[in-house]
C-alpha atoms as a PDB file:
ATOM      1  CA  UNK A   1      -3.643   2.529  -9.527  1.00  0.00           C
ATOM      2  CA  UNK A   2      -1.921   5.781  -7.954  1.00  0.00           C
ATOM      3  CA  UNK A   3       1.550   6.610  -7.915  1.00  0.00           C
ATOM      4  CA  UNK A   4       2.726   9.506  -5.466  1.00  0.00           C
ATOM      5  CA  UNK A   5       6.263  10.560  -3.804  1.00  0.00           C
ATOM      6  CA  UNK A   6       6.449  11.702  -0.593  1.00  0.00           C
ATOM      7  CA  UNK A   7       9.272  14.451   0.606  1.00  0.00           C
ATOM      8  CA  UNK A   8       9.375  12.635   3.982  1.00  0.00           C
ATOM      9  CA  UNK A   9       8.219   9.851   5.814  1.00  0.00           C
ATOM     10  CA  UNK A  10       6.444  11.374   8.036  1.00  0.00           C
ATOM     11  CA  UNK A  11       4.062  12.938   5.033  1.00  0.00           C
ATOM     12  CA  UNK A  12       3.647   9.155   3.829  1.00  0.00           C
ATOM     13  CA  UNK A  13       2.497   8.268   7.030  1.00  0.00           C
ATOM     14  CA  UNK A  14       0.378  11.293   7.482  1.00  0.00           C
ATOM     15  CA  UNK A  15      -1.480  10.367   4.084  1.00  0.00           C
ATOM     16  CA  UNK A  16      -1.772   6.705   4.559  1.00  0.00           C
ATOM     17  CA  UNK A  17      -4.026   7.091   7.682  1.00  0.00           C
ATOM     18  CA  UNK A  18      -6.279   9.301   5.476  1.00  0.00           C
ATOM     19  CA  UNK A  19      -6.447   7.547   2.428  1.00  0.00           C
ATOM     20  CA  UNK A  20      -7.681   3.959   3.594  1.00  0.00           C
ATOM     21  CA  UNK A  21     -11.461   3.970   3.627  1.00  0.00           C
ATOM     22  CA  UNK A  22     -13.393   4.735   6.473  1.00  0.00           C
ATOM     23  CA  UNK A  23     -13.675   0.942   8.086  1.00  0.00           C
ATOM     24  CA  UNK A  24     -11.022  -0.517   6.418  1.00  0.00           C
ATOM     25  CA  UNK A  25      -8.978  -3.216   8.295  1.00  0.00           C
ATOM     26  CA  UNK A  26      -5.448  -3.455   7.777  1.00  0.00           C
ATOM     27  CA  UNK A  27      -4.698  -7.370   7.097  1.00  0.00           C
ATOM     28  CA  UNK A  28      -1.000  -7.439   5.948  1.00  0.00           C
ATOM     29  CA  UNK A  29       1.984  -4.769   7.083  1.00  0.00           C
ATOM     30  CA  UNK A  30       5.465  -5.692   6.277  1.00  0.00           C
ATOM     31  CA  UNK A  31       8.060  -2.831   6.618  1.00  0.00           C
ATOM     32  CA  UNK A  32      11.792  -3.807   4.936  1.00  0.00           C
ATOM     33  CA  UNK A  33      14.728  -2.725   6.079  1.00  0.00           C
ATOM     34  CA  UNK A  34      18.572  -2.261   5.032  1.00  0.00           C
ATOM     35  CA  UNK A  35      21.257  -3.938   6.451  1.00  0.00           C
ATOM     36  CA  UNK A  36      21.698  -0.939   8.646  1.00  0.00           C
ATOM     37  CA  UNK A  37      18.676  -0.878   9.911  1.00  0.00           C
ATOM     38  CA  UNK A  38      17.053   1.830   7.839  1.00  0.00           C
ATOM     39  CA  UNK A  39      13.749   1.782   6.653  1.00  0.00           C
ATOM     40  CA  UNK A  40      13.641   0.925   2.841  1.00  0.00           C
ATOM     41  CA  UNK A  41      10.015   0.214   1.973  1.00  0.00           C
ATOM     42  CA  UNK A  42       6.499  -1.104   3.230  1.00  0.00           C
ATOM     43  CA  UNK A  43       3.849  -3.239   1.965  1.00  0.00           C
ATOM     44  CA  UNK A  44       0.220  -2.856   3.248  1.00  0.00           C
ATOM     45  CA  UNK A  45      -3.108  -4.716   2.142  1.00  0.00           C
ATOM     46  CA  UNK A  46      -5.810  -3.310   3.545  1.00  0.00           C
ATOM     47  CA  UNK A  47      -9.828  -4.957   3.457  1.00  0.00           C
ATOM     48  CA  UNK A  48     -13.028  -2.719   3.561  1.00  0.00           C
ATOM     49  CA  UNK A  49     -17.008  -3.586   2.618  1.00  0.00           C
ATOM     50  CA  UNK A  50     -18.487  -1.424   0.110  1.00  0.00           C
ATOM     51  CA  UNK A  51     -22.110  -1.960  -1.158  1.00  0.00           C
ATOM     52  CA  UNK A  52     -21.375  -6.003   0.527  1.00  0.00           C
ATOM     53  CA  UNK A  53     -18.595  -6.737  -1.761  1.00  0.00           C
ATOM     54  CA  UNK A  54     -15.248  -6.961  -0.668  1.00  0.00           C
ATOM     55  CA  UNK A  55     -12.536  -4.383  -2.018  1.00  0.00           C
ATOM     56  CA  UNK A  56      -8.908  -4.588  -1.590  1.00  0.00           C
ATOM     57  CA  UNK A  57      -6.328  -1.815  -0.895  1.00  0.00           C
ATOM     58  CA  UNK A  58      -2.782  -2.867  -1.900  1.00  0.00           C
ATOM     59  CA  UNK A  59      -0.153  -0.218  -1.016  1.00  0.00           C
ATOM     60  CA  UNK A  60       3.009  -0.872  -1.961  1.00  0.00           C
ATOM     61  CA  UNK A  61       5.670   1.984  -0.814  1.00  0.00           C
ATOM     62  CA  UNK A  62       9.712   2.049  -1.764  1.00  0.00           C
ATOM     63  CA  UNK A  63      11.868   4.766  -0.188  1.00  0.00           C
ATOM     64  CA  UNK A  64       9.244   7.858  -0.463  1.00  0.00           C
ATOM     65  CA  UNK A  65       7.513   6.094  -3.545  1.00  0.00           C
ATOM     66  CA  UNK A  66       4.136   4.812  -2.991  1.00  0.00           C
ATOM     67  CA  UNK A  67       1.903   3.192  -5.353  1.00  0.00           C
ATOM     68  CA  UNK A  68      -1.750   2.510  -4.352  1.00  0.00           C
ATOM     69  CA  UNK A  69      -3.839  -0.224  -6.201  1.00  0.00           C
ATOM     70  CA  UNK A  70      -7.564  -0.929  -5.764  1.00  0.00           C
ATOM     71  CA  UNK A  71      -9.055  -3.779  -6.388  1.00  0.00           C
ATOM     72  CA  UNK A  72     -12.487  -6.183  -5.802  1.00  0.00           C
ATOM     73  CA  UNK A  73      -9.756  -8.491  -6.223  1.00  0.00           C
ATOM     74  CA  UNK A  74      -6.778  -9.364  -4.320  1.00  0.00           C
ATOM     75  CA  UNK A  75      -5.344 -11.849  -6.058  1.00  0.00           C
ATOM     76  CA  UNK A  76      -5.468  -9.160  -9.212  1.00  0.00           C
ATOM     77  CA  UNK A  77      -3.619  -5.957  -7.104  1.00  0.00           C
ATOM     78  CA  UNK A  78      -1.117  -8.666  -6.173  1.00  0.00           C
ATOM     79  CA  UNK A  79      -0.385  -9.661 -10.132  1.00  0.00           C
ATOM     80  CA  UNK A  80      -0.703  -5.377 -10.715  1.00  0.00           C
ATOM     81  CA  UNK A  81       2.127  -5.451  -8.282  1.00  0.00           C
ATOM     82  CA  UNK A  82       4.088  -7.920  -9.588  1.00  0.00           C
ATOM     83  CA  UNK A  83       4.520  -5.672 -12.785  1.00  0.00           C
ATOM     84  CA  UNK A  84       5.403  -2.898 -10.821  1.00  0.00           C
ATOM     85  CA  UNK A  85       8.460  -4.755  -8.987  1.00  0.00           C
ATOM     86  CA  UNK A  86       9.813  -5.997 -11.955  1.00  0.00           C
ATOM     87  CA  UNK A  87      10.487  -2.809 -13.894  1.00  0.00           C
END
């Protein structure tokens, strides 16, 4: 797992299109908003082939806080991120 903070959204952006692997497919992309409209967070699962075996990107982003979990399992990066939302 990675954690990193951004200074704008536009940087997050910028280094989400660089970190997912070379053939990766994006599966899942929720963005949440506030009640005004403003963007608030994003969730992202992403799906690339390495060596044959499946690997899972999880990226889960709040404000300008990103954290980035890897795993050959999904159903593990989602229980990873479950910790995460309750602290």
């Amino acid at each position: 797992m990675q954690y990193l903070t951004f200074s704008s959204r536009i940087e997050a952006k910028q280094y989400l299109r660089t970190c997912l692997r070379p053939g990766a497919r994006v599966i899942y992309r929720q963005e949440k908003k506030d009640l005004n409209g403003q963007f608030v967070g994003e969730r992202i699962i992403a799906v690339a082939r390495l060596s044959g075996k499946k690997e899972f990107a999880l990226i889960r982003g709040v404000r300008l806080n990103y954290y980035f979990i890897g795993s050959s399992s999904l159903a593990a990066a989602i229980q990873v991120e479950e910790l995460i939302e309750e602290q």
